[in-house]
Protein backbone atom coordinates (compact mmCIF):
# COMPACT_ATOMS: atom_id res chain seq x y z
CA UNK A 1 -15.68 -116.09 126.01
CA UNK A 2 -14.96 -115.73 122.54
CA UNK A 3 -12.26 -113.66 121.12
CA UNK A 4 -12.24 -110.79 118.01
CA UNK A 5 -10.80 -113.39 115.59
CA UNK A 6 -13.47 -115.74 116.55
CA UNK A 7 -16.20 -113.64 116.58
CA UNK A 8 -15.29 -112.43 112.98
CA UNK A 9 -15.26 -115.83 111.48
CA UNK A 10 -18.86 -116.37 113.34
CA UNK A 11 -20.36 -113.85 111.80
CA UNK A 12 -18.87 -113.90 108.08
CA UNK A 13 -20.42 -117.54 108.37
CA UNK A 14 -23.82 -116.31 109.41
CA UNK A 15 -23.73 -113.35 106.96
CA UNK A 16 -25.60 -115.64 104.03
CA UNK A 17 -28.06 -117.18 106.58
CA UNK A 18 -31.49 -116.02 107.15
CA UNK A 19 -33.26 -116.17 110.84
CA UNK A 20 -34.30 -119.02 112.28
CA UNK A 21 -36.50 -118.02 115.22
CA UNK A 22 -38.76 -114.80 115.96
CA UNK A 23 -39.38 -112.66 119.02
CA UNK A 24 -42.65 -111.85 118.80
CA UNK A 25 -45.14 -110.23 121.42
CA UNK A 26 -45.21 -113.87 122.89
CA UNK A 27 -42.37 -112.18 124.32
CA UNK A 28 -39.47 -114.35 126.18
CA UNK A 29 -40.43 -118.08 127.71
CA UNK A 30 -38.21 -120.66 128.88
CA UNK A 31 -39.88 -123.37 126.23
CA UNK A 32 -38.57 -120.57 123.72
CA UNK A 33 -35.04 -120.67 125.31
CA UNK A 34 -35.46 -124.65 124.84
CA UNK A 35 -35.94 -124.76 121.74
CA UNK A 36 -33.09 -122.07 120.85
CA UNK A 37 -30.82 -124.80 122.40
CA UNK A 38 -32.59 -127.52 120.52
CA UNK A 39 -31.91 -125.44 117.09
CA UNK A 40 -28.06 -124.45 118.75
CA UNK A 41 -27.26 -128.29 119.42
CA UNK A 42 -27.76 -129.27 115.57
CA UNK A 43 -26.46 -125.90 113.88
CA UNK A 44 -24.29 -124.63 116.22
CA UNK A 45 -24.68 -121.20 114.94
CA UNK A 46 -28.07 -119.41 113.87
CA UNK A 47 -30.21 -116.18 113.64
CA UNK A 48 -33.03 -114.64 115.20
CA UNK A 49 -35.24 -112.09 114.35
CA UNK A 50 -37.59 -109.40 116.58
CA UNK A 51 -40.42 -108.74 114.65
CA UNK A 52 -42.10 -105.50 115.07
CA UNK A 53 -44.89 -106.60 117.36
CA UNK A 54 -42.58 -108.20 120.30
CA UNK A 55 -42.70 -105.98 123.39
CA UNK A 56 -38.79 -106.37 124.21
CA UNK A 57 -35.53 -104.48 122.94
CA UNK A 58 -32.69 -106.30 121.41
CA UNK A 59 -30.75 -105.67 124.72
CA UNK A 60 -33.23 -107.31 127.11
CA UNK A 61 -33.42 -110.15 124.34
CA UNK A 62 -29.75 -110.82 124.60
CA UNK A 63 -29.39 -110.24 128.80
CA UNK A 64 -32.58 -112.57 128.61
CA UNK A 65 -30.42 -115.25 126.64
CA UNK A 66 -27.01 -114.88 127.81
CA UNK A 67 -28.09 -114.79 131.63
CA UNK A 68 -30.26 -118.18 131.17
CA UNK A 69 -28.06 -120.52 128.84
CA UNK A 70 -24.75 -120.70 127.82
CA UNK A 71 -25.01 -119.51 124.09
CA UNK A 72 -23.74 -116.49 123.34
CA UNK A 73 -24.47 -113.23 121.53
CA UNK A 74 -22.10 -113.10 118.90
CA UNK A 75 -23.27 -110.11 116.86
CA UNK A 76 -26.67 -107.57 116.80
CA UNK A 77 -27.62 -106.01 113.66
CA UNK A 78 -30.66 -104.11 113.92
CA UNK A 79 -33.56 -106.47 115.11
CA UNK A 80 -31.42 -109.33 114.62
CA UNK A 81 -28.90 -111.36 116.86
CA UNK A 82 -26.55 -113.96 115.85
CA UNK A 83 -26.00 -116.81 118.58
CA UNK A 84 -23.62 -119.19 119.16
CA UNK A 85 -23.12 -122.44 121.06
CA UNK A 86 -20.59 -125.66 120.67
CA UNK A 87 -22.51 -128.50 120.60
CA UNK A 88 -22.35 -131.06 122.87
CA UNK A 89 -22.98 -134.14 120.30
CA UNK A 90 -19.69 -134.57 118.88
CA UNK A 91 -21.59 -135.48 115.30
CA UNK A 92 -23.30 -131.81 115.42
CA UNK A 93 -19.76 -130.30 115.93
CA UNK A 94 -19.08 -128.62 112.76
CA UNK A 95 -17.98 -125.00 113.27
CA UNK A 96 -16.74 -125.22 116.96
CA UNK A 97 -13.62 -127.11 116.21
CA UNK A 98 -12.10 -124.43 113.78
CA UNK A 99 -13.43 -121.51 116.09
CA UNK A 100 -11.54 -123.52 119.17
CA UNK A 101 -8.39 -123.61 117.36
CA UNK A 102 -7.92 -120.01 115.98
């Protein structure tokens, strides 16, 4: 779990970045969660984005995530959420180590 210091630096470094992936009325799949773990292991930190079209909240979007992977919700703006995950390739590790030692 992260704490209020962490969290803050997370999302100050997503502020600039754009989305990455889209809800849309595809809704919620598992080869959707796998590939928001595929974008997670090399960036560590990204952005998605529910379009107007996708038949699920922001809430069910982040229960849907959080209860089936380990990345976490850092922030919710509007339509879109800001997740988080350390990656497990040492190489891809770029913002975990300063986020573990604050």
């Amino acid at each position: 779990m992260l704490r209020g210091k962490q969290k803050r630096y997370l999302r100050a470094h997503a502020h600039v970045m754009r989305p990455l992936f889209s809800v849309g009325k595809n809704g919620l799949t598992t080869v959707w969660l796998d590939q928001l773990t595929g974008a997670l292991e090399k960036r560590e930190l990204i952005k998605i984005n529910l379009q107007q079209s996708a038949d699920v909240t922001v809430a069910e979007t982040k229960a849907f995530i959080e209860d089936n992977t380990d990345i976490q919700v850092v922030q919710t703006i509007g339509r879109v959420l800001v997740l988080y995950r350390v990656a497990t390739d040492e190489d891809n590790q770029k913002i975990s180590p300063i986020v573990e030692n604050m």
